[in-house]
PDB file of N, CA and C in Angstrom:
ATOM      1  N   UNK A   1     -29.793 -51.765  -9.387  1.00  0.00           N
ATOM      2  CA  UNK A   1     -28.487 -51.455  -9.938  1.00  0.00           C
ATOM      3  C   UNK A   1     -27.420 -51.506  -8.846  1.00  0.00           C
ATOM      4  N   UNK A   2     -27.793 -50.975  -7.595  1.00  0.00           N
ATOM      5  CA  UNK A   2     -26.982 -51.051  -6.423  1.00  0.00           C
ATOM      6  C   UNK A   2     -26.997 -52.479  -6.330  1.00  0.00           C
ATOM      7  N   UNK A   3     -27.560 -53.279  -6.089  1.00  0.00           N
ATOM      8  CA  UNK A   3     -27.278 -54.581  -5.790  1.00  0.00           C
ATOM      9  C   UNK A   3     -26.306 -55.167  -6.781  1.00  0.00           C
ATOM     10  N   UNK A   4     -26.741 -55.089  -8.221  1.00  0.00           N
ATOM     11  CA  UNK A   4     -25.604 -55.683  -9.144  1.00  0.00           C
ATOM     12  C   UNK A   4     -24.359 -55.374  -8.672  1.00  0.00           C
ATOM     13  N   UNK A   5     -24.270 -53.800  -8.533  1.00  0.00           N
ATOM     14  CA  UNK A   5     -22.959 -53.623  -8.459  1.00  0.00           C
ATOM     15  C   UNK A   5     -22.400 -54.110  -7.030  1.00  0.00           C
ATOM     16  N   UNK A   6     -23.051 -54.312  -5.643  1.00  0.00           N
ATOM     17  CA  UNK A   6     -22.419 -54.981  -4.781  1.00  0.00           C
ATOM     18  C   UNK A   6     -22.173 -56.229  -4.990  1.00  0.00           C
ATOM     19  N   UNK A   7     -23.321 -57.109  -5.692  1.00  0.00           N
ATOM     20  CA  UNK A   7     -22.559 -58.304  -6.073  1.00  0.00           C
ATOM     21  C   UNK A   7     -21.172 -58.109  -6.220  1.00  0.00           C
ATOM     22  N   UNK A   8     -20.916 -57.969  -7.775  1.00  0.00           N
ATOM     23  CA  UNK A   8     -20.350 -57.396  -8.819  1.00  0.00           C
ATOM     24  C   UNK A   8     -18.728 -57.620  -7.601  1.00  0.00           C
ATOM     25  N   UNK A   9     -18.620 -56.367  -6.901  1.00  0.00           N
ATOM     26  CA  UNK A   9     -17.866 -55.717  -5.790  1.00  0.00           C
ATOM     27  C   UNK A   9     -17.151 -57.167  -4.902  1.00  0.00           C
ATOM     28  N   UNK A  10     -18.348 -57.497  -4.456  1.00  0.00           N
ATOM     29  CA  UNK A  10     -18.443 -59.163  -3.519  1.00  0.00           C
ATOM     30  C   UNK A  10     -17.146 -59.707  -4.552  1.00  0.00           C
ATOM     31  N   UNK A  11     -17.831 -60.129  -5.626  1.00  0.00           N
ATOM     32  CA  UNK A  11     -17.030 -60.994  -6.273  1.00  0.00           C
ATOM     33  C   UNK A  11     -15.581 -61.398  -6.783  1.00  0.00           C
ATOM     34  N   UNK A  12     -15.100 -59.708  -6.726  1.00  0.00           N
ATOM     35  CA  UNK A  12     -13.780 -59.168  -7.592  1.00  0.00           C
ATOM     36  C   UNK A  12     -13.003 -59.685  -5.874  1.00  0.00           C
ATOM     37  N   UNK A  13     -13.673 -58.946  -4.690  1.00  0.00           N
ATOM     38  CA  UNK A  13     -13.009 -59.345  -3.713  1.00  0.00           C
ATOM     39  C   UNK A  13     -12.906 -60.632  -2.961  1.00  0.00           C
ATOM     40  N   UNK A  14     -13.589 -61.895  -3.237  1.00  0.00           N
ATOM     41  CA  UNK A  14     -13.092 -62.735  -3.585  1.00  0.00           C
ATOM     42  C   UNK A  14     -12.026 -63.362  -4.025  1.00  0.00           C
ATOM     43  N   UNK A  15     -12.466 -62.970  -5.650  1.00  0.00           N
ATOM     44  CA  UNK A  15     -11.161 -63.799  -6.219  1.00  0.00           C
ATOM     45  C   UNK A  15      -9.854 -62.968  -6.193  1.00  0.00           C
ATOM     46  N   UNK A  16      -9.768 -61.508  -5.436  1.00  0.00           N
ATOM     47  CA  UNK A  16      -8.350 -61.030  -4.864  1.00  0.00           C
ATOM     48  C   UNK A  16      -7.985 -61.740  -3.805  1.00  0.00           C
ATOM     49  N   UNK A  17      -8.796 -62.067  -3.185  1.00  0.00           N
ATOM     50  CA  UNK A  17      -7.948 -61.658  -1.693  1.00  0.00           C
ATOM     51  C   UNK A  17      -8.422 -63.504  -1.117  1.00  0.00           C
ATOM     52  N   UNK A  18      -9.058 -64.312  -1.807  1.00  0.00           N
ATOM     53  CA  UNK A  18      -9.419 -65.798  -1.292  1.00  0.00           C
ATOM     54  C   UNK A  18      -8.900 -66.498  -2.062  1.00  0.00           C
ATOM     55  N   UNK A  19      -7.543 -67.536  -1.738  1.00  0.00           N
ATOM     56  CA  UNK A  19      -7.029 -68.169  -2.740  1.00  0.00           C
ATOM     57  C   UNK A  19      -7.817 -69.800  -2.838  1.00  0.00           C
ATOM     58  N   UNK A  20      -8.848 -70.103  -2.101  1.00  0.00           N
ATOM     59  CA  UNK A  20      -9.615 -71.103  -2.409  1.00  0.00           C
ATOM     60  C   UNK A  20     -11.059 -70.933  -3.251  1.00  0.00           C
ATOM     61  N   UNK A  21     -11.250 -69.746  -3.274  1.00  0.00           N
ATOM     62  CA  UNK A  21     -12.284 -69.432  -3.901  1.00  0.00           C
ATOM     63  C   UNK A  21     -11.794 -68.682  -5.781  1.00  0.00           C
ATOM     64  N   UNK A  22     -10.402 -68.507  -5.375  1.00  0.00           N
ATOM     65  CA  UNK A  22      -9.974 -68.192  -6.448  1.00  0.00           C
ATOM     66  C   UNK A  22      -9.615 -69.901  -7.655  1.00  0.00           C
ATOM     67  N   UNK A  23      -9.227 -70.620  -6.939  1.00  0.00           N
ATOM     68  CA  UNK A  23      -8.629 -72.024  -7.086  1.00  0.00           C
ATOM     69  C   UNK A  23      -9.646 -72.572  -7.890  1.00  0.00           C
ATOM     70  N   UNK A  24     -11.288 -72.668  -6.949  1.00  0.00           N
ATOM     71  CA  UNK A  24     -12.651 -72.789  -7.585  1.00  0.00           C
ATOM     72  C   UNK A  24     -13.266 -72.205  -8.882  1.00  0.00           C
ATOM     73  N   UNK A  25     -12.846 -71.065  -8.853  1.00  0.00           N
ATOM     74  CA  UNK A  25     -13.174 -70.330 -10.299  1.00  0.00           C
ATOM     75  C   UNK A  25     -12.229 -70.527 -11.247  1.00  0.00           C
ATOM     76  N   UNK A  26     -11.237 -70.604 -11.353  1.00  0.00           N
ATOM     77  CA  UNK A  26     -10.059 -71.487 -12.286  1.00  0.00           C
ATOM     78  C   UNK A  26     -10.546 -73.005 -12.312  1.00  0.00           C
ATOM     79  N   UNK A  27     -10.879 -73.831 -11.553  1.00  0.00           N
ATOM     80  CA  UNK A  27     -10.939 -74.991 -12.179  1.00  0.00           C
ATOM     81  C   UNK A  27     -12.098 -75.038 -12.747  1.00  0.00           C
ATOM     82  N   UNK A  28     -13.089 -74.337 -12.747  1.00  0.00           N
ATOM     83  CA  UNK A  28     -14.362 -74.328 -13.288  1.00  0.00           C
ATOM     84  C   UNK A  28     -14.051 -73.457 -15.005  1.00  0.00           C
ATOM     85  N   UNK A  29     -13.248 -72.773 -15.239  1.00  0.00           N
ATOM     86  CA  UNK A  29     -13.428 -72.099 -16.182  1.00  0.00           C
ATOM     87  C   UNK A  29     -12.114 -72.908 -16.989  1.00  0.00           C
ATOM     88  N   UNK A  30     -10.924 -72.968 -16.660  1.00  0.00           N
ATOM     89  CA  UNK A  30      -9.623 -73.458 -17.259  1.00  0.00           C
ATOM     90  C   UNK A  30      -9.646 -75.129 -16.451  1.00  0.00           C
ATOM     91  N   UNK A  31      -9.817 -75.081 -15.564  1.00  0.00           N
ATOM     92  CA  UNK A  31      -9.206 -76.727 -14.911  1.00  0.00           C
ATOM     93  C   UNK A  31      -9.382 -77.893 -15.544  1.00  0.00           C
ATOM     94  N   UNK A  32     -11.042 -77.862 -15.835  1.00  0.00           N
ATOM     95  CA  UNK A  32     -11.424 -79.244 -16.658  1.00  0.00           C
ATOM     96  C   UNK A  32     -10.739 -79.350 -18.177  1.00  0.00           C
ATOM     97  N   UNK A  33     -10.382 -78.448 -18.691  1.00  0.00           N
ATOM     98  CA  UNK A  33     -10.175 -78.459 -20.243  1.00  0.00           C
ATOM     99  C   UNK A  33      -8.593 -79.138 -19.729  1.00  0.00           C
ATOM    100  N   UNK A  34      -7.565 -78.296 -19.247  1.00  0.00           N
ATOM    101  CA  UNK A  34      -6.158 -78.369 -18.891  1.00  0.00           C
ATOM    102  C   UNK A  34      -6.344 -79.955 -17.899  1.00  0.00           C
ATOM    103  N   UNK A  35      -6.811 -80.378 -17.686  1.00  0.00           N
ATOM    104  CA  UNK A  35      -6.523 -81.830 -17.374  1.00  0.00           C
ATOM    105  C   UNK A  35      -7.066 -82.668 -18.335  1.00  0.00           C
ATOM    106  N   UNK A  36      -7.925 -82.543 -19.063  1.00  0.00           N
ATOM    107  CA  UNK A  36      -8.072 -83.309 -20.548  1.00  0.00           C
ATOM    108  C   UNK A  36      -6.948 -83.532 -21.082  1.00  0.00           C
ATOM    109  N   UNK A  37      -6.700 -82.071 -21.423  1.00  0.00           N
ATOM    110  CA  UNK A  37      -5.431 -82.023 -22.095  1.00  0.00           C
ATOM    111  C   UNK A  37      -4.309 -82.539 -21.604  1.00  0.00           C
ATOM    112  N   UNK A  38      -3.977 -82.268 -20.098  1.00  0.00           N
ATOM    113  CA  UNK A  38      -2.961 -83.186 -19.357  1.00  0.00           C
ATOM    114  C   UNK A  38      -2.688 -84.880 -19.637  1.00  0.00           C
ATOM    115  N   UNK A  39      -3.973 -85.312 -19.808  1.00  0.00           N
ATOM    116  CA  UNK A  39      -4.190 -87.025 -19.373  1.00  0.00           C
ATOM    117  C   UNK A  39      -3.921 -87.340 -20.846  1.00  0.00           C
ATOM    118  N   UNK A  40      -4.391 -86.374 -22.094  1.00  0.00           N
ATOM    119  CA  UNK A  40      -4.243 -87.074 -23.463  1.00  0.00           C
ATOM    120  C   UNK A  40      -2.611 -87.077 -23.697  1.00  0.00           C
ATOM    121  N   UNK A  41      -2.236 -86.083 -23.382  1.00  0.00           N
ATOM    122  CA  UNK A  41      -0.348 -85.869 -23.353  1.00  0.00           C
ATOM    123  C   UNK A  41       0.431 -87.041 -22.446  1.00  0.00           C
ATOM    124  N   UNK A  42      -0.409 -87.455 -21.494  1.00  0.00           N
ATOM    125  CA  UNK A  42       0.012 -88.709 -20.295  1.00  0.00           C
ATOM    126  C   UNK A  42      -0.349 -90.015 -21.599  1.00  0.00           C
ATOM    127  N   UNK A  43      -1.507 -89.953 -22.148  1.00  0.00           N
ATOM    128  CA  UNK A  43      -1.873 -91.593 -22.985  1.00  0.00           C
ATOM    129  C   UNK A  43      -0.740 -91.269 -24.277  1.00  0.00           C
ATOM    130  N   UNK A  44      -0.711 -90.391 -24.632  1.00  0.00           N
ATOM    131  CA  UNK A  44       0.506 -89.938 -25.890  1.00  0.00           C
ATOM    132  C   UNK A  44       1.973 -90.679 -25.077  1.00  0.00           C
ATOM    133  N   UNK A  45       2.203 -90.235 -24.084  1.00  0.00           N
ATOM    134  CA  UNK A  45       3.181 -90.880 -24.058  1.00  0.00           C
ATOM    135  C   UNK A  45       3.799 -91.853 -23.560  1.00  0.00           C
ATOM    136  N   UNK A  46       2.471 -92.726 -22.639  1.00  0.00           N
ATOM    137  CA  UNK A  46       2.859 -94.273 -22.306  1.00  0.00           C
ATOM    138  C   UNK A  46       2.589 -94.793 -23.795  1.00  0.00           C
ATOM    139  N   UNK A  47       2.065 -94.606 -24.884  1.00  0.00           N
ATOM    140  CA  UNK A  47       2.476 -95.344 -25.628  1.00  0.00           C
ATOM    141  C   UNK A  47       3.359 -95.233 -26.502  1.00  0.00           C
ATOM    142  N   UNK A  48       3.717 -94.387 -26.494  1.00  0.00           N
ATOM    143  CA  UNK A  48       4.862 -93.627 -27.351  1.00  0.00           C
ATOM    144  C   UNK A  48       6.212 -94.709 -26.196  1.00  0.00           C
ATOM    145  N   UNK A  49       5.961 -94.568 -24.867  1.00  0.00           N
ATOM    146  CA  UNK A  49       7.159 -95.309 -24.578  1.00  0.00           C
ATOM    147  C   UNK A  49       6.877 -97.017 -24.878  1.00  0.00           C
ATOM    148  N   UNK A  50       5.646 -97.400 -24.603  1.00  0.00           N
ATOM    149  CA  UNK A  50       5.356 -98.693 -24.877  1.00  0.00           C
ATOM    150  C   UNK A  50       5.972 -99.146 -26.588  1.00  0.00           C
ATOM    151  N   UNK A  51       5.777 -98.675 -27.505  1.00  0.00           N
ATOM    152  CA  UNK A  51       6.171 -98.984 -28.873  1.00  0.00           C
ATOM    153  C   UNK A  51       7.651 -98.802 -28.888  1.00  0.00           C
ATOM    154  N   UNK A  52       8.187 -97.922 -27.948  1.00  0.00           N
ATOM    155  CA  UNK A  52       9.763 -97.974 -27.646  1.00  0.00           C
ATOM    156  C   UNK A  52      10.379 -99.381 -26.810  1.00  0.00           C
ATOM    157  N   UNK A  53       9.621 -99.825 -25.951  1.00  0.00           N
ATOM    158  CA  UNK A  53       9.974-100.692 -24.935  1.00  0.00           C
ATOM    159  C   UNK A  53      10.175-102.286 -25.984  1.00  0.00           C
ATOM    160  N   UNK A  54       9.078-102.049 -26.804  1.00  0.00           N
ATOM    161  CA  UNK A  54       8.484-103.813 -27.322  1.00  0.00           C
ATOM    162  C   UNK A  54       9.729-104.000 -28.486  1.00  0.00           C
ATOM    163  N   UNK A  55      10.436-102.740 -29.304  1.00  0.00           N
ATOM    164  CA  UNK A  55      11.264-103.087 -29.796  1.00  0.00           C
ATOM    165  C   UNK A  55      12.542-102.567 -29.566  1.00  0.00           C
ATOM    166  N   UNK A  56      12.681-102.536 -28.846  1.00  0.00           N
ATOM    167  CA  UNK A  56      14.504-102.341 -27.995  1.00  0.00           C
ATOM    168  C   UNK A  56      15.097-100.628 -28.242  1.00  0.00           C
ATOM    169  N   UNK A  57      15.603-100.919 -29.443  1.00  0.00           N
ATOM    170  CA  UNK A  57      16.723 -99.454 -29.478  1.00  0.00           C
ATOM    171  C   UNK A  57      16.400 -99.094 -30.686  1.00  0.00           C
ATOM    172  N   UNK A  58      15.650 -97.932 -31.256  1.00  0.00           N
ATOM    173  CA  UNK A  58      15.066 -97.641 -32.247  1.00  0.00           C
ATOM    174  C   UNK A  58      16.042 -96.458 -32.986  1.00  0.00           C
ATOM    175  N   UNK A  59      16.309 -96.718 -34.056  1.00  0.00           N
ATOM    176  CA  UNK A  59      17.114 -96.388 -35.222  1.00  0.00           C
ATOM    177  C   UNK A  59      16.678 -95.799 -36.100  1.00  0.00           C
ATOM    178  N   UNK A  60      16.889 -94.709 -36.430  1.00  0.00           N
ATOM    179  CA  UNK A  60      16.260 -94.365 -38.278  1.00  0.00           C
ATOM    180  C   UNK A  60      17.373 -94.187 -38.798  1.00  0.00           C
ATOM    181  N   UNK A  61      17.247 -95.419 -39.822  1.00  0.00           N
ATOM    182  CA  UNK A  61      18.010 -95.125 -40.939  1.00  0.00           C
ATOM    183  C   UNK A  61      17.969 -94.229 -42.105  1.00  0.00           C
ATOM    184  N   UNK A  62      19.500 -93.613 -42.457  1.00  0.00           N
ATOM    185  CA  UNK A  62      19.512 -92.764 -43.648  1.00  0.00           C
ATOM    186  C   UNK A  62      19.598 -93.617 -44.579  1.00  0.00           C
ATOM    187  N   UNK A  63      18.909 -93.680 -45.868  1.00  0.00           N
ATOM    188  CA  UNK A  63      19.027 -94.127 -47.258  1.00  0.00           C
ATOM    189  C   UNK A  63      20.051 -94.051 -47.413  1.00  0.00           C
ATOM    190  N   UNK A  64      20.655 -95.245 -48.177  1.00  0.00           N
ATOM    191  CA  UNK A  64      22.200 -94.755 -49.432  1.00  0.00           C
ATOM    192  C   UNK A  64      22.516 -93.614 -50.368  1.00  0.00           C
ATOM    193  N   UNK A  65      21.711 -93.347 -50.691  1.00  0.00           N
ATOM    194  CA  UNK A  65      22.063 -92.304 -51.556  1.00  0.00           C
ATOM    195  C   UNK A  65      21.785 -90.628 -50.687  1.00  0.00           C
ATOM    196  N   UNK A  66      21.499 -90.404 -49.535  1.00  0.00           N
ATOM    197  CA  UNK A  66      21.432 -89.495 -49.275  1.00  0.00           C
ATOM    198  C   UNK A  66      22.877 -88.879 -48.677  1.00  0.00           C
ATOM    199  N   UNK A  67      23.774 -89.573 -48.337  1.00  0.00           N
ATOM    200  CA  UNK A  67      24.284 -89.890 -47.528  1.00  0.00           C
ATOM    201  C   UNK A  67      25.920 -89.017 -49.130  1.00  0.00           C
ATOM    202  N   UNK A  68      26.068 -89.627 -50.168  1.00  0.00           N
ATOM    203  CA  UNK A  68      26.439 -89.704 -51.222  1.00  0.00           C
ATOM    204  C   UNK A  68      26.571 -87.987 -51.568  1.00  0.00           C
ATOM    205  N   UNK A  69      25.409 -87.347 -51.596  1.00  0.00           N
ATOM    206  CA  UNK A  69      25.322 -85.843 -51.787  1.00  0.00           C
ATOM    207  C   UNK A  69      25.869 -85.009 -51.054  1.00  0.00           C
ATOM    208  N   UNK A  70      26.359 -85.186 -50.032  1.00  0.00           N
ATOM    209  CA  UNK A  70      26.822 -84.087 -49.265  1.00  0.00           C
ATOM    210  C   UNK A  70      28.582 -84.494 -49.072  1.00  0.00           C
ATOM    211  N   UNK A  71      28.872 -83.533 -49.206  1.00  0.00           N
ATOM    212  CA  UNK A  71      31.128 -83.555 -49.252  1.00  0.00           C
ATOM    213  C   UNK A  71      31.266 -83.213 -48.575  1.00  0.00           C
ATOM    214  N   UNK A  72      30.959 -82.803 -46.926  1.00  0.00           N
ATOM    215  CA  UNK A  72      31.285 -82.265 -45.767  1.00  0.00           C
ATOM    216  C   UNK A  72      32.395 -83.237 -45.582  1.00  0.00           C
ATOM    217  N   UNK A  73      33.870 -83.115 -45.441  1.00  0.00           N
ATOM    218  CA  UNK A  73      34.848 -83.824 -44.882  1.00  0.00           C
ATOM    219  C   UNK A  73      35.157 -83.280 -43.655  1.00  0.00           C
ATOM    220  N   UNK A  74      34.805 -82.243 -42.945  1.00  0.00           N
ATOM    221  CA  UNK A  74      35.247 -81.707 -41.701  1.00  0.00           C
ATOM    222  C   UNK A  74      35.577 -80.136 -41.763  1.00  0.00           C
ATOM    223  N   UNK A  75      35.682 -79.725 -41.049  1.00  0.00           N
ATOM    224  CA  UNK A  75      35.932 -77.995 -41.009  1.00  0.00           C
ATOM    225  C   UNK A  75      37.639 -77.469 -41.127  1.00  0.00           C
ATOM    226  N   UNK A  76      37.860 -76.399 -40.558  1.00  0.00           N
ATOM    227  CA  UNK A  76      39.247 -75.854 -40.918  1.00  0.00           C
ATOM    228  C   UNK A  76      39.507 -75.774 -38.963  1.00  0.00           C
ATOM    229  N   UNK A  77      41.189 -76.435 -38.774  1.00  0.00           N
ATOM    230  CA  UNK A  77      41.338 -75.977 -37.309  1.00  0.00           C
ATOM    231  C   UNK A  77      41.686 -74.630 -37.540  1.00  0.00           C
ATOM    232  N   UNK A  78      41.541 -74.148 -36.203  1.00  0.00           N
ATOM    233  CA  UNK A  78      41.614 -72.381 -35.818  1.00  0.00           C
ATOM    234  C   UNK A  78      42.355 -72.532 -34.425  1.00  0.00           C
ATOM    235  N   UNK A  79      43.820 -71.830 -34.687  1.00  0.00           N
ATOM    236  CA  UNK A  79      44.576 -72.165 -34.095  1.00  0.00           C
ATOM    237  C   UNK A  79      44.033 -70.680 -32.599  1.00  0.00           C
ATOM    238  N   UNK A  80      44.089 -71.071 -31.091  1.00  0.00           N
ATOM    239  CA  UNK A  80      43.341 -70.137 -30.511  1.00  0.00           C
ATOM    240  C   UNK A  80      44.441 -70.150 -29.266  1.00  0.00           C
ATOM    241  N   UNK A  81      44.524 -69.211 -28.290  1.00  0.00           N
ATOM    242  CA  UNK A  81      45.220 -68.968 -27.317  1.00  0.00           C
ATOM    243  C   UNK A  81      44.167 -68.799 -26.244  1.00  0.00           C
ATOM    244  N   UNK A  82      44.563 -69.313 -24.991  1.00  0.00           N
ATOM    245  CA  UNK A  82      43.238 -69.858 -23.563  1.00  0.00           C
ATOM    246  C   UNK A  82      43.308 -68.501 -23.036  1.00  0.00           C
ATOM    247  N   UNK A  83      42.613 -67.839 -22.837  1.00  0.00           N
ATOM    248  CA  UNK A  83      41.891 -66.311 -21.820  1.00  0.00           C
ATOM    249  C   UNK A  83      41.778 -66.801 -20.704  1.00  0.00           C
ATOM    250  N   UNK A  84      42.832 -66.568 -19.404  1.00  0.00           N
ATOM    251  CA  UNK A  84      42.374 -66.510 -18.301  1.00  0.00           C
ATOM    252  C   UNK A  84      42.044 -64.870 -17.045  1.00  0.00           C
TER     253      UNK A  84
END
């Protein structure tokens, strides 16, 4: 039981006080997943820019009739005095 717990002891002081041994236990537990995830977000978006590149200046158009429904002509001016 004494031994577990010096392990145990060993270990915590480690990953306080050794920032390469701390570095090691993060990439072993979080590192490999978070660079998966890094490189699929990197292939997401060379092609995301590639399908941008092959056709120039990409546009979405609004339909005709959507355009028809809404009467927004502009707001009301509000006449204001400058605060210095």
């Amino acid at each position: 039981m004494k031994l577990l717990f010096n392990i145990i002891l060993i270990f915590f002081i480690l990953i306080a006080f050794v920032p390469l041994f701390r570095r090691f236990i993060f990439h072993l537990l979080v590192g490999r997943q978070l660079i998966k995830q890094q490189e699929r977000q990197y292939k997401t978006q060379k092609q995301q820019d590639k399908q941008n590149m092959r056709g120039g200046v990409r546009v979405d158009n609004v339909p005709p009739g959507a355009n028809q429904s809404s009467q927004f002509r502009g707001g009301e001016y509000v006449d204001y005095e400058e605060v210095k």
